[in-house]
C-alpha atoms as a PDB file:
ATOM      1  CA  UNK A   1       0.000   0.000   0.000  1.00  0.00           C
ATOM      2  CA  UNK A   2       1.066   3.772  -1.061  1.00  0.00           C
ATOM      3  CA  UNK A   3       2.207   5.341   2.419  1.00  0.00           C
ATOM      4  CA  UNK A   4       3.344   8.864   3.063  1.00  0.00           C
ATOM      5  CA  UNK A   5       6.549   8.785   1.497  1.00  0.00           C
ATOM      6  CA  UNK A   6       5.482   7.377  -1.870  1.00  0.00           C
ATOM      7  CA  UNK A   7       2.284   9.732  -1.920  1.00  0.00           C
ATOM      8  CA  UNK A   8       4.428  12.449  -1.154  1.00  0.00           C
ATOM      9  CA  UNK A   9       6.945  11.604  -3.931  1.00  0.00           C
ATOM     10  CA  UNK A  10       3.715  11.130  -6.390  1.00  0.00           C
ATOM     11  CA  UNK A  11       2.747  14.622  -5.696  1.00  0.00           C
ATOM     12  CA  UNK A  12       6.053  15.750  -6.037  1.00  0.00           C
ATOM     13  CA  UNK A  13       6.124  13.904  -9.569  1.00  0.00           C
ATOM     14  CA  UNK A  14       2.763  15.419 -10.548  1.00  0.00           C
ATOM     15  CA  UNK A  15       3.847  18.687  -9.378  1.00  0.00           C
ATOM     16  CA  UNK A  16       6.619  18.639 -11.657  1.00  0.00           C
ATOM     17  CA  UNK A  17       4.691  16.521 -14.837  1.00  0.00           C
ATOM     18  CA  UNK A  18       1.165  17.547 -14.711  1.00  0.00           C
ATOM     19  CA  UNK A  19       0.638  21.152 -13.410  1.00  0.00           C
ATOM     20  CA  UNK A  20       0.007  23.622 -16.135  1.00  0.00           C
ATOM     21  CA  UNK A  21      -1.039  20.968 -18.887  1.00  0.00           C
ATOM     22  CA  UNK A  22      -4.467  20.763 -19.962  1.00  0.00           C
ATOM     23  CA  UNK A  23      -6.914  17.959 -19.167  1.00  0.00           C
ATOM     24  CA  UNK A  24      -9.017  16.214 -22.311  1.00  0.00           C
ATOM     25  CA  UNK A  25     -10.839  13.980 -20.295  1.00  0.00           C
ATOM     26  CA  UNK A  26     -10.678  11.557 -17.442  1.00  0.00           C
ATOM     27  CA  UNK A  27     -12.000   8.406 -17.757  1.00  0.00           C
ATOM     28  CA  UNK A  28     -13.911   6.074 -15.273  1.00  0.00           C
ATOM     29  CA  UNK A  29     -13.032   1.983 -16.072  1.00  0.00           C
ATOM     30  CA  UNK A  30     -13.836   0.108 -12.961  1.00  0.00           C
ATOM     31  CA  UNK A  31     -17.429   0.522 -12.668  1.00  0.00           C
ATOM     32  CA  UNK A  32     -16.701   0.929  -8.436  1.00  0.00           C
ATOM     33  CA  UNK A  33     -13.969   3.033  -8.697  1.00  0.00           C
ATOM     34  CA  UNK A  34     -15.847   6.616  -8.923  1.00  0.00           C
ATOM     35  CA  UNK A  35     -17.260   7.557  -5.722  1.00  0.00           C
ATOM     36  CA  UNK A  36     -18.749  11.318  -6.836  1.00  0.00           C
ATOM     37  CA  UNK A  37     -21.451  12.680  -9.551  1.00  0.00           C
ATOM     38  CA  UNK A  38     -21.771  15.668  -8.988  1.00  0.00           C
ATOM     39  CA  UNK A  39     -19.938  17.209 -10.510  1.00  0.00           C
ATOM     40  CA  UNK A  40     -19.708  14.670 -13.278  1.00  0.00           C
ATOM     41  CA  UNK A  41     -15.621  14.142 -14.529  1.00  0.00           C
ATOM     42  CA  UNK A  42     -16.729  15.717 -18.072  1.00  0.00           C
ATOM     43  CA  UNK A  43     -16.367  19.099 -16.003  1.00  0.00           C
ATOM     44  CA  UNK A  44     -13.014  18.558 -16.117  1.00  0.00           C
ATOM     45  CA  UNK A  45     -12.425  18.461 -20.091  1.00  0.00           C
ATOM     46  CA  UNK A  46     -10.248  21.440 -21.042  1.00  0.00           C
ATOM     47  CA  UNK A  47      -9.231  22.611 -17.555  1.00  0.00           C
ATOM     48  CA  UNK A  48      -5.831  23.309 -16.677  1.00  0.00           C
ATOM     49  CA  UNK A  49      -4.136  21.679 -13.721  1.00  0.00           C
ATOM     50  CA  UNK A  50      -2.286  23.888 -11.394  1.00  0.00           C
ATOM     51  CA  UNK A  51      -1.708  22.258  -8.119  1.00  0.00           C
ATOM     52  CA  UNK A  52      -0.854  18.206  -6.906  1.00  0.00           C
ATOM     53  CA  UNK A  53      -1.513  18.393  -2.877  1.00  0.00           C
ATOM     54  CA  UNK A  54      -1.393  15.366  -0.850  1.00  0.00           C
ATOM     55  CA  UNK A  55      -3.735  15.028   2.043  1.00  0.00           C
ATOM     56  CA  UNK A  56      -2.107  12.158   4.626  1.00  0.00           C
ATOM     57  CA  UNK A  57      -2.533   9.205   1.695  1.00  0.00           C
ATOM     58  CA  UNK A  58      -4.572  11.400  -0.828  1.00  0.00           C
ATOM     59  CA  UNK A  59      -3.591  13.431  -3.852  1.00  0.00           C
ATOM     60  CA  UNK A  60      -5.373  15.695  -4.788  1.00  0.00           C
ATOM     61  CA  UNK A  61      -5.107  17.244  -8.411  1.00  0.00           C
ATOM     62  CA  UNK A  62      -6.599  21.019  -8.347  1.00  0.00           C
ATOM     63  CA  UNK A  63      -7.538  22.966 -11.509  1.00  0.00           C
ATOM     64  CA  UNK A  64      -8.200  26.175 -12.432  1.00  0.00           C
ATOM     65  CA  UNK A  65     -12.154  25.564 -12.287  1.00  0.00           C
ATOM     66  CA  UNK A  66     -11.731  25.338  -8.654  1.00  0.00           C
ATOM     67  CA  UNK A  67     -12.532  21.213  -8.985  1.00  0.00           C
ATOM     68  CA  UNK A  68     -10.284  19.033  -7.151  1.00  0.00           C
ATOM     69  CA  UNK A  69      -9.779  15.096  -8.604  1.00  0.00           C
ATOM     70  CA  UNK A  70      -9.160  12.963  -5.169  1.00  0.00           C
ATOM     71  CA  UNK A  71      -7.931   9.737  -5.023  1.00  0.00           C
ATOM     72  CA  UNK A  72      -6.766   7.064  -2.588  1.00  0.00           C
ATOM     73  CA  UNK A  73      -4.677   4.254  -4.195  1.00  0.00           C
ATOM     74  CA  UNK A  74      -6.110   1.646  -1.245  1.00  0.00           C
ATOM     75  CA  UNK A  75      -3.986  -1.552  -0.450  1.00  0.00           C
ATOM     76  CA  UNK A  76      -3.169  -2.276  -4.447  1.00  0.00           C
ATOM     77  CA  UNK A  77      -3.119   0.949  -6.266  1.00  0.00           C
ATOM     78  CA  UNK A  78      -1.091   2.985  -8.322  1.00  0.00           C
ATOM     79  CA  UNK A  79      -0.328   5.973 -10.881  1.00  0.00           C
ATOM     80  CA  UNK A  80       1.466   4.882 -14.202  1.00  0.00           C
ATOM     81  CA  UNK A  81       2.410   7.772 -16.330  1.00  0.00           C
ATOM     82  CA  UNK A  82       2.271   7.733 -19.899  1.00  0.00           C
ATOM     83  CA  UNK A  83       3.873   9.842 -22.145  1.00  0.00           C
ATOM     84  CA  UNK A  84       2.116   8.394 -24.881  1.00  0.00           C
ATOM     85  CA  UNK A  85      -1.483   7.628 -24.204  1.00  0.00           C
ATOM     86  CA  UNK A  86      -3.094   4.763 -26.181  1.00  0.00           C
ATOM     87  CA  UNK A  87      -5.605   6.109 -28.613  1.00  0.00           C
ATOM     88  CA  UNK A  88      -9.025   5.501 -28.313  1.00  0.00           C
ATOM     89  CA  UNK A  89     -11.772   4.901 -24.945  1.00  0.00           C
ATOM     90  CA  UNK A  90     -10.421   1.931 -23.073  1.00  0.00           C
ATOM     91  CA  UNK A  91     -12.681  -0.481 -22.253  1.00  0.00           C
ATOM     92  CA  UNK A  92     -14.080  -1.942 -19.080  1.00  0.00           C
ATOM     93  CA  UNK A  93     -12.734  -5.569 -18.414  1.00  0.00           C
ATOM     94  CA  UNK A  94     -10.748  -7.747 -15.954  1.00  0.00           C
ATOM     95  CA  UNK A  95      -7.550  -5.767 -15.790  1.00  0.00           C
ATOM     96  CA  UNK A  96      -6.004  -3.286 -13.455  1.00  0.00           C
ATOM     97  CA  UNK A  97      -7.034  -0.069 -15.761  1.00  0.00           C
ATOM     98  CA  UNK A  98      -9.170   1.829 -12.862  1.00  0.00           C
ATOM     99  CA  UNK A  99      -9.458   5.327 -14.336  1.00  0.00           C
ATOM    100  CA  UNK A 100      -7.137   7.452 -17.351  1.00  0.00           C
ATOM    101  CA  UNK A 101      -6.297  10.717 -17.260  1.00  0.00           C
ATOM    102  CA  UNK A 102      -5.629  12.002 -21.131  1.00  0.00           C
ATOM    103  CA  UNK A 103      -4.107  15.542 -21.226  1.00  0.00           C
ATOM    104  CA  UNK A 104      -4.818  17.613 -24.494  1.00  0.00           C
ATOM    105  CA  UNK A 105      -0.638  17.206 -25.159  1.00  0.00           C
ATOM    106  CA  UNK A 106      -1.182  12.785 -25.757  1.00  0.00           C
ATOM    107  CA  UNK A 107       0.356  11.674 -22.504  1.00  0.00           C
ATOM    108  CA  UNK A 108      -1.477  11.387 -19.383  1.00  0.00           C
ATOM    109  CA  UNK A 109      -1.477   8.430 -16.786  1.00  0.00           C
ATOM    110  CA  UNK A 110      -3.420   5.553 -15.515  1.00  0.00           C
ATOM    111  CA  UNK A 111      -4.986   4.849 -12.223  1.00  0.00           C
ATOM    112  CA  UNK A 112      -4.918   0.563 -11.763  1.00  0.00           C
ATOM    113  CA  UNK A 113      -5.110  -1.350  -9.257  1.00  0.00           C
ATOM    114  CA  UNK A 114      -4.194  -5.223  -9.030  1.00  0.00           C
ATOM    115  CA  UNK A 115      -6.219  -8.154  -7.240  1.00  0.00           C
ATOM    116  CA  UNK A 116     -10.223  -8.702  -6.907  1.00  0.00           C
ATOM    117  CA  UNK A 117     -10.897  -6.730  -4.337  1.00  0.00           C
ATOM    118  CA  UNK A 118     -11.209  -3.590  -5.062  1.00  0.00           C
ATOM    119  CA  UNK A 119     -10.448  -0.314  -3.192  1.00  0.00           C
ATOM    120  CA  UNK A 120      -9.189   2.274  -4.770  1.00  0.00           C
ATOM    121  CA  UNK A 121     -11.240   5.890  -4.559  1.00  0.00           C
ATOM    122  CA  UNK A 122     -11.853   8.874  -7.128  1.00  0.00           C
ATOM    123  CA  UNK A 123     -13.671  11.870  -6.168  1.00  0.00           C
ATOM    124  CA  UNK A 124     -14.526  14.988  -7.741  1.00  0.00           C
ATOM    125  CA  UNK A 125     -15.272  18.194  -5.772  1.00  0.00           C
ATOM    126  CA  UNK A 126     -15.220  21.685  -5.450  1.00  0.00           C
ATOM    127  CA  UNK A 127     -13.472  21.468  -1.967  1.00  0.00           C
ATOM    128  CA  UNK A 128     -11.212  18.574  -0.781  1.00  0.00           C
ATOM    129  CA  UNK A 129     -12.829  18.224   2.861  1.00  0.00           C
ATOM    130  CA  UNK A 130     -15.730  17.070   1.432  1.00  0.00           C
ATOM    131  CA  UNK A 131     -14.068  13.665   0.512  1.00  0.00           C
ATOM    132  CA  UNK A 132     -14.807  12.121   4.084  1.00  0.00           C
ATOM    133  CA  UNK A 133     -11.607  10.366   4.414  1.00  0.00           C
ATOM    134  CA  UNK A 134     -10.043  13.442   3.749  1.00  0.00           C
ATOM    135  CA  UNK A 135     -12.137  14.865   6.840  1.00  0.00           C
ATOM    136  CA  UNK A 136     -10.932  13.116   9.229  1.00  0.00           C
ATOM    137  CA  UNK A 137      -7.726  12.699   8.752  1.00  0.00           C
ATOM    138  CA  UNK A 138      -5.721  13.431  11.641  1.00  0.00           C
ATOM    139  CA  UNK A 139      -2.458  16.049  11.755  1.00  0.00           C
ATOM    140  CA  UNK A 140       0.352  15.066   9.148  1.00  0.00           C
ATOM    141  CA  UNK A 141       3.215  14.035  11.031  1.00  0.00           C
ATOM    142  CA  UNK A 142       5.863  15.568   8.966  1.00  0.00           C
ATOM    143  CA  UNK A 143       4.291  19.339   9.288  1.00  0.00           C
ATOM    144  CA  UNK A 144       6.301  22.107  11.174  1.00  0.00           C
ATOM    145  CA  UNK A 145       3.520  22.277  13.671  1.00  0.00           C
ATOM    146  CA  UNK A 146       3.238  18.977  14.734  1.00  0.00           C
ATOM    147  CA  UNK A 147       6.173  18.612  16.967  1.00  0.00           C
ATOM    148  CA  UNK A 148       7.271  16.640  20.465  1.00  0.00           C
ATOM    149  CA  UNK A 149       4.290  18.127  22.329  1.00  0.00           C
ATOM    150  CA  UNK A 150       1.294  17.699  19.401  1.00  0.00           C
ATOM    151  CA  UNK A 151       2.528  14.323  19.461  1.00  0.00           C
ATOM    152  CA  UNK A 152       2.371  14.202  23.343  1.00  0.00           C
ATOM    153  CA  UNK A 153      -1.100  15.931  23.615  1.00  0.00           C
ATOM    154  CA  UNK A 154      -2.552  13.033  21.303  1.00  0.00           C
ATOM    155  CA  UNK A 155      -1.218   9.751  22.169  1.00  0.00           C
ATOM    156  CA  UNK A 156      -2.716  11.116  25.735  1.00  0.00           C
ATOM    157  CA  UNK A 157      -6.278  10.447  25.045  1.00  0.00           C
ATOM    158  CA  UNK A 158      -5.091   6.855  23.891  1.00  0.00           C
ATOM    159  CA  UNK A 159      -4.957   3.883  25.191  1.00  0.00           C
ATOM    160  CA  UNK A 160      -4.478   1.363  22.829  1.00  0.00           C
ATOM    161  CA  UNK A 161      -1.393  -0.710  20.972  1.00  0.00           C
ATOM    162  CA  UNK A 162       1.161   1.576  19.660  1.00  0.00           C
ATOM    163  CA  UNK A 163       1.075  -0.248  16.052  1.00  0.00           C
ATOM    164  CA  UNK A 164      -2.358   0.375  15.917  1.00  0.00           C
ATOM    165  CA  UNK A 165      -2.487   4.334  17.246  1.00  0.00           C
ATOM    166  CA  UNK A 166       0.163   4.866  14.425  1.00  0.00           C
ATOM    167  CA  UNK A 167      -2.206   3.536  11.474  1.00  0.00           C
ATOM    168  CA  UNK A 168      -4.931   5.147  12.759  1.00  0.00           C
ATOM    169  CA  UNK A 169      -5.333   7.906  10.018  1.00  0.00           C
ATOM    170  CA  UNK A 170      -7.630  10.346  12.077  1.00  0.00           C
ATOM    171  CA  UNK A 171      -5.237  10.090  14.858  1.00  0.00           C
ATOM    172  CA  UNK A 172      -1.927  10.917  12.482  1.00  0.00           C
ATOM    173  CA  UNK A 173      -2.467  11.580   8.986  1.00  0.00           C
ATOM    174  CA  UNK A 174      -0.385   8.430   5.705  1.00  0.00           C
ATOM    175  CA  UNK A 175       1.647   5.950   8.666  1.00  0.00           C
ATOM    176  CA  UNK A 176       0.138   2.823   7.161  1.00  0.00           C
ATOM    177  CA  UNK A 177       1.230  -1.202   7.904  1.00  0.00           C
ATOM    178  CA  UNK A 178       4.697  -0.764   6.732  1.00  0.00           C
ATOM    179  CA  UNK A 179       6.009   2.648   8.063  1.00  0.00           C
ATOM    180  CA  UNK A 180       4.283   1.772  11.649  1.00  0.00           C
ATOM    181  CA  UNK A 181       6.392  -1.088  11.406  1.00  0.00           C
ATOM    182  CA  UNK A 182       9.273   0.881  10.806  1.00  0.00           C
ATOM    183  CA  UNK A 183       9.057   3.217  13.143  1.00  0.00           C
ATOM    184  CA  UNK A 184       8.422   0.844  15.892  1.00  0.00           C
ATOM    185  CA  UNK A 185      11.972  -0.568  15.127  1.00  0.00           C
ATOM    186  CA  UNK A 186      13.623   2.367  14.968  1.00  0.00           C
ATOM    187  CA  UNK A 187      12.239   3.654  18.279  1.00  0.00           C
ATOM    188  CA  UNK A 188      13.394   0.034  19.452  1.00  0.00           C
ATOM    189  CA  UNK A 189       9.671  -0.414  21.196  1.00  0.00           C
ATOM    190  CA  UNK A 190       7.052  -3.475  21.295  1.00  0.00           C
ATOM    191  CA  UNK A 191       3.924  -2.762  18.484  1.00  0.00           C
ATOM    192  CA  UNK A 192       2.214  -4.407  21.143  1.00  0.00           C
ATOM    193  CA  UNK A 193       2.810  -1.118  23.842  1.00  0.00           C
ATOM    194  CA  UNK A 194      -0.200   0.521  25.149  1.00  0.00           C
ATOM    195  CA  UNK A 195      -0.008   4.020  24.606  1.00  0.00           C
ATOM    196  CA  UNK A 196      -0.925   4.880  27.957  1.00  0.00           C
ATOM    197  CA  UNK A 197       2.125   2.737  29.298  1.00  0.00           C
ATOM    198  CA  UNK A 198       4.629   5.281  27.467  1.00  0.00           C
ATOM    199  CA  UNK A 199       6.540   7.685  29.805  1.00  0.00           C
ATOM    200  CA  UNK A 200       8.226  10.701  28.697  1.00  0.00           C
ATOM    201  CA  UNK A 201      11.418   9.781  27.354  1.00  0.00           C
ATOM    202  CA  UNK A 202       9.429   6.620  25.421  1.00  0.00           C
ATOM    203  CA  UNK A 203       7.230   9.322  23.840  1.00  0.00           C
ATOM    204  CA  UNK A 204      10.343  11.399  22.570  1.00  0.00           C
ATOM    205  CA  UNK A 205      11.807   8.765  21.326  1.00  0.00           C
ATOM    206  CA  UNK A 206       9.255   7.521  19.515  1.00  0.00           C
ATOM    207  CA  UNK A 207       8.454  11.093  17.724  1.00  0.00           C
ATOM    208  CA  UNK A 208      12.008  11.078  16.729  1.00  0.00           C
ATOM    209  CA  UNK A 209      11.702   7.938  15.041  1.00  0.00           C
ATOM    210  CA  UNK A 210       8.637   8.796  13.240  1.00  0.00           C
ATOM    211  CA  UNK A 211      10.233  12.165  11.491  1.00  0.00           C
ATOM    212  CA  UNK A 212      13.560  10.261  11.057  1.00  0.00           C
ATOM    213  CA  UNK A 213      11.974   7.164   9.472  1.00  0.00           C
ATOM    214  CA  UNK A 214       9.064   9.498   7.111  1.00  0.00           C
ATOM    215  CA  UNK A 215      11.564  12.101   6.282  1.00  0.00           C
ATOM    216  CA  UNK A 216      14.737   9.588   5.636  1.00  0.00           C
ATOM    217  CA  UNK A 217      11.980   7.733   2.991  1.00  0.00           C
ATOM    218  CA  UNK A 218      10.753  10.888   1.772  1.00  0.00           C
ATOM    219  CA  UNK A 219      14.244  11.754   0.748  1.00  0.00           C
ATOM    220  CA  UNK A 220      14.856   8.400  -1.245  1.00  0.00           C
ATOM    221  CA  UNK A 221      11.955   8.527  -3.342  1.00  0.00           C
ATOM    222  CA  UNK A 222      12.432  12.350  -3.855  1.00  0.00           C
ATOM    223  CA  UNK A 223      13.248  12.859  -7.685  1.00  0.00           C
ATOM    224  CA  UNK A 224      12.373   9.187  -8.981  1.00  0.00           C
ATOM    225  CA  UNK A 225       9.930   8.774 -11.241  1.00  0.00           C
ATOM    226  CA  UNK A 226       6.637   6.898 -10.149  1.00  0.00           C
ATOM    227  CA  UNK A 227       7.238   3.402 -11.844  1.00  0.00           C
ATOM    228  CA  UNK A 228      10.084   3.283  -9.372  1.00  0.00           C
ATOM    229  CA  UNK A 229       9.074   4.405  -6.299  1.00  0.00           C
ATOM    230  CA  UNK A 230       7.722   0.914  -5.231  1.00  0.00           C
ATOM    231  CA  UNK A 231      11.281  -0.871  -5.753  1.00  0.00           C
ATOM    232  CA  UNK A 232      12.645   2.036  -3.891  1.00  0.00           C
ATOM    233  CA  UNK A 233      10.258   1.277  -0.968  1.00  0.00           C
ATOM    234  CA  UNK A 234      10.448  -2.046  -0.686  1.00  0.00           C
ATOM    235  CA  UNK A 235      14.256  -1.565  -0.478  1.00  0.00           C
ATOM    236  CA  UNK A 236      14.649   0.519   1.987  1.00  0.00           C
ATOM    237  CA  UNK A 237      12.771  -1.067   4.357  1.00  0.00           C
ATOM    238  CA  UNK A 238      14.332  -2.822   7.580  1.00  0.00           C
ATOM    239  CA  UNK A 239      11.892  -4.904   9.053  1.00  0.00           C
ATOM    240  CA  UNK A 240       8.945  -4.950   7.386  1.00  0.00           C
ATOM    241  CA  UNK A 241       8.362  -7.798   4.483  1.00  0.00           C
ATOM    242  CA  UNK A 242      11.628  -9.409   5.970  1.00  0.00           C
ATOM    243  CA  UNK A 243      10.577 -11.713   7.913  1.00  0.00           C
ATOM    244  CA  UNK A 244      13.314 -14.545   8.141  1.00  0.00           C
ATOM    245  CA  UNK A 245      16.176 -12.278   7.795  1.00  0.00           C
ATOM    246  CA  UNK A 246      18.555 -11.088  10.094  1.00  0.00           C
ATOM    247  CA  UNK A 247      18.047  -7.598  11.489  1.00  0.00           C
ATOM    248  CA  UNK A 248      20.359  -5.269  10.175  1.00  0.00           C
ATOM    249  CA  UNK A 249      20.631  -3.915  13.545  1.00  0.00           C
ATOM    250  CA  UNK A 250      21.438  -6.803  15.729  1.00  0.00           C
ATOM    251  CA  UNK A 251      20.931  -9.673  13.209  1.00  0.00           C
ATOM    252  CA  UNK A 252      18.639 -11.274  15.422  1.00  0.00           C
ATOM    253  CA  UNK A 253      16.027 -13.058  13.024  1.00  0.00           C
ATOM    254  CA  UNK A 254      12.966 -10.972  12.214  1.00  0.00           C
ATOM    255  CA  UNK A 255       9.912 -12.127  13.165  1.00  0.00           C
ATOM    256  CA  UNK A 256       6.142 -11.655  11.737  1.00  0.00           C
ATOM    257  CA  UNK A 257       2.836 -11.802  13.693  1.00  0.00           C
ATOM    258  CA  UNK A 258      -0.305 -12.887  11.235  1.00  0.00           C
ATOM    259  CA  UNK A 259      -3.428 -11.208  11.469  1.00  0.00           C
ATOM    260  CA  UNK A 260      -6.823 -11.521   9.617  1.00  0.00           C
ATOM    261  CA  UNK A 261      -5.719  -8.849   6.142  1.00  0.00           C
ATOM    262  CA  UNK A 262      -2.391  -8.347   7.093  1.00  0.00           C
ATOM    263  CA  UNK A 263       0.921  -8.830   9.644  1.00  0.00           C
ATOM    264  CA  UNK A 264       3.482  -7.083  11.245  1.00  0.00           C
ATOM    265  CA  UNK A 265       7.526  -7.952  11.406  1.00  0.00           C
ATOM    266  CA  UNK A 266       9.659  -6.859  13.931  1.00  0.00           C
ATOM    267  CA  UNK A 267      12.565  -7.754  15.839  1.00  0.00           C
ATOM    268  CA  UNK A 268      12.848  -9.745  19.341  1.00  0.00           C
ATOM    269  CA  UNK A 269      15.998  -8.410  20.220  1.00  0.00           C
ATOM    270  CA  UNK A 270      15.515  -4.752  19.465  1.00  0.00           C
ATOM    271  CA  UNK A 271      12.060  -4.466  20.503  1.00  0.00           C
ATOM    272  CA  UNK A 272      10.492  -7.224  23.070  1.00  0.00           C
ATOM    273  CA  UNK A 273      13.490  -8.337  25.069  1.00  0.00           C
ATOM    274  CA  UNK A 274      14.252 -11.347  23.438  1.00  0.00           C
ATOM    275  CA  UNK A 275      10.661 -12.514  23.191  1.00  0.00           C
ATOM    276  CA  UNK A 276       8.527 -13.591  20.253  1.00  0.00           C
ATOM    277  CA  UNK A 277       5.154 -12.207  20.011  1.00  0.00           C
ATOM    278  CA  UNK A 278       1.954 -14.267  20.435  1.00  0.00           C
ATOM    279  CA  UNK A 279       1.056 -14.605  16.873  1.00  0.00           C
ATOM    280  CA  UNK A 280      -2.657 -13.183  17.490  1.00  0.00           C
ATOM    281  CA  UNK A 281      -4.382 -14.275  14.559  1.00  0.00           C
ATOM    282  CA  UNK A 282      -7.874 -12.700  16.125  1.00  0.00           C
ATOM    283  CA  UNK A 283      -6.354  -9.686  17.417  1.00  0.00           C
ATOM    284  CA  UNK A 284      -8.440  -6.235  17.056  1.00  0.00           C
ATOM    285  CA  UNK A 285      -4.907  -4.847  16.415  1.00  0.00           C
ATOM    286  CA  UNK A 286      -4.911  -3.966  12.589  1.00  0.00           C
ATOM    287  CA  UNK A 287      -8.977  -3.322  12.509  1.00  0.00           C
END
């Protein structure tokens, strides 16, 4: 799933490839894949785009007409640019195509998503905050504002599993499965942690290794085109999807818990005191 890092290096791509071109027309594929009417997309044929904004895991393409495209890539998502459209309407079918974008220049990109399920969200309004995910998204954890004592102020009305405060996108805006993960490791503290459990130090330490971990990642994918920013991901992660492997910390073997949808990875040594994790295939944890 797109986090933080690769949505923020999407809008920076979009920033630099789509604003000030000229839309022809966007078109729906996946019959579930438009969530908005009104305005229908043909509103958007011949507008210019001039802004990409990212809203925790959202971009958000802004034109001239004051219409905003939203969309959330989901679990299996992604944005393949084209410099070269093909010609003609595509067709609805069994494959990936979810929605195209044709600029009035020939290139454009393409919205798929992989699998059967399918999650992936456009919108069309005239303000983003009407998206409701977009609502209630929580404070974005890389802003200037949101330092040591935001962070403080809001993990005090919790009392829950760290792993699961840190995903929870109205609590802290794009830390998804992976990053929470991440972060965890680099703070060197259990995903299983209650919040409320966390003293003072804990709590600094663990905002330090959220803006280290988002803004290190951020860097990495900064400047690299969007067909690579999932390789780029995937290697620079330390713990999570590495189950098996030694950490590259301690080299301790890293270890995965299994839930319902998904799992974590982390490592004994560096974050439990030696001790595996009760692989809590019913846990509430990741709902």
């Amino acid at each position: 799933m797109p986090e933080l890092p690769e949505v923020e290096a999407l809008k920076d791509f979009l920033d630099e490839n789509l604003v000030g071109k000229e839309i022809a027309r966007v078109m729906p594929v996946a019959i579930s894949v438009l969530k908005t009417y009104d305005p229908p997309l043909t509103a958007l044929d011949g507008s210019e785009v001039t802004s990409a904004r990212r809203h925790g895991k959202f971009l958000d393409i802004g034109t001239g007409d004051g219409l905003h495209l939203v969309f959330h890539l989901a679990r299996a998502g992604w944005l393949q640019w084209k410099d070269v459209l093909p010609s003609g309407v595509p067709r609805p079918g069994k494959g990936p195509l979810a929605l195209r974008a044709a600029l009035t220049g020939g290139d454009g990109f393409d919205l798929t998503e992989a699998g059967t399920t399918k999650r992936l969200a456009v919108h069309l309004v005239h303000d983003p905050a009407e998206v409701p995910g977009v609502a209630r998204l929580g404070p974005d954890p890389l802003a200037d504002e949101f330092d040591r004592d935001a962070f403080a102020a809001l993990l005090a009305g919790e009392s829950r599993q760290i792993k699961g405060a840190l995903r929870d996108q109205s609590l802290i805006a794009g830390i998804g499965n992976a990053y929470s993960d991440e972060i965890l490791h680099a703070a060197g503290m259990s995903p299983y942690k209650l919040t409320s459990k966390l003293g003072e130090d804990e709590i600094t330490g663990l905002y330090a290794a959220m803006r280290t971990t988002l803004t290190d990642a951020v860097e990495r994918s900064r400047g690299l085109a969007a067909g690579r920013l999932k390789a780029e991901k995937k290697s620079g992660l330390r713990v999570h999807g590495r189950a098996g492997e030694p950490c590259p910390v301690c080299g301790d073997t890293i270890r995965e818990v299994s839930f319902h949808d998904s799992s974590l990875q982390y490592c004994p040594t560096c974050q439990t005191g030696g001790k595996p994790l009760a692989d809590r295939r019913l846990s509430r944890l990741l709902k």
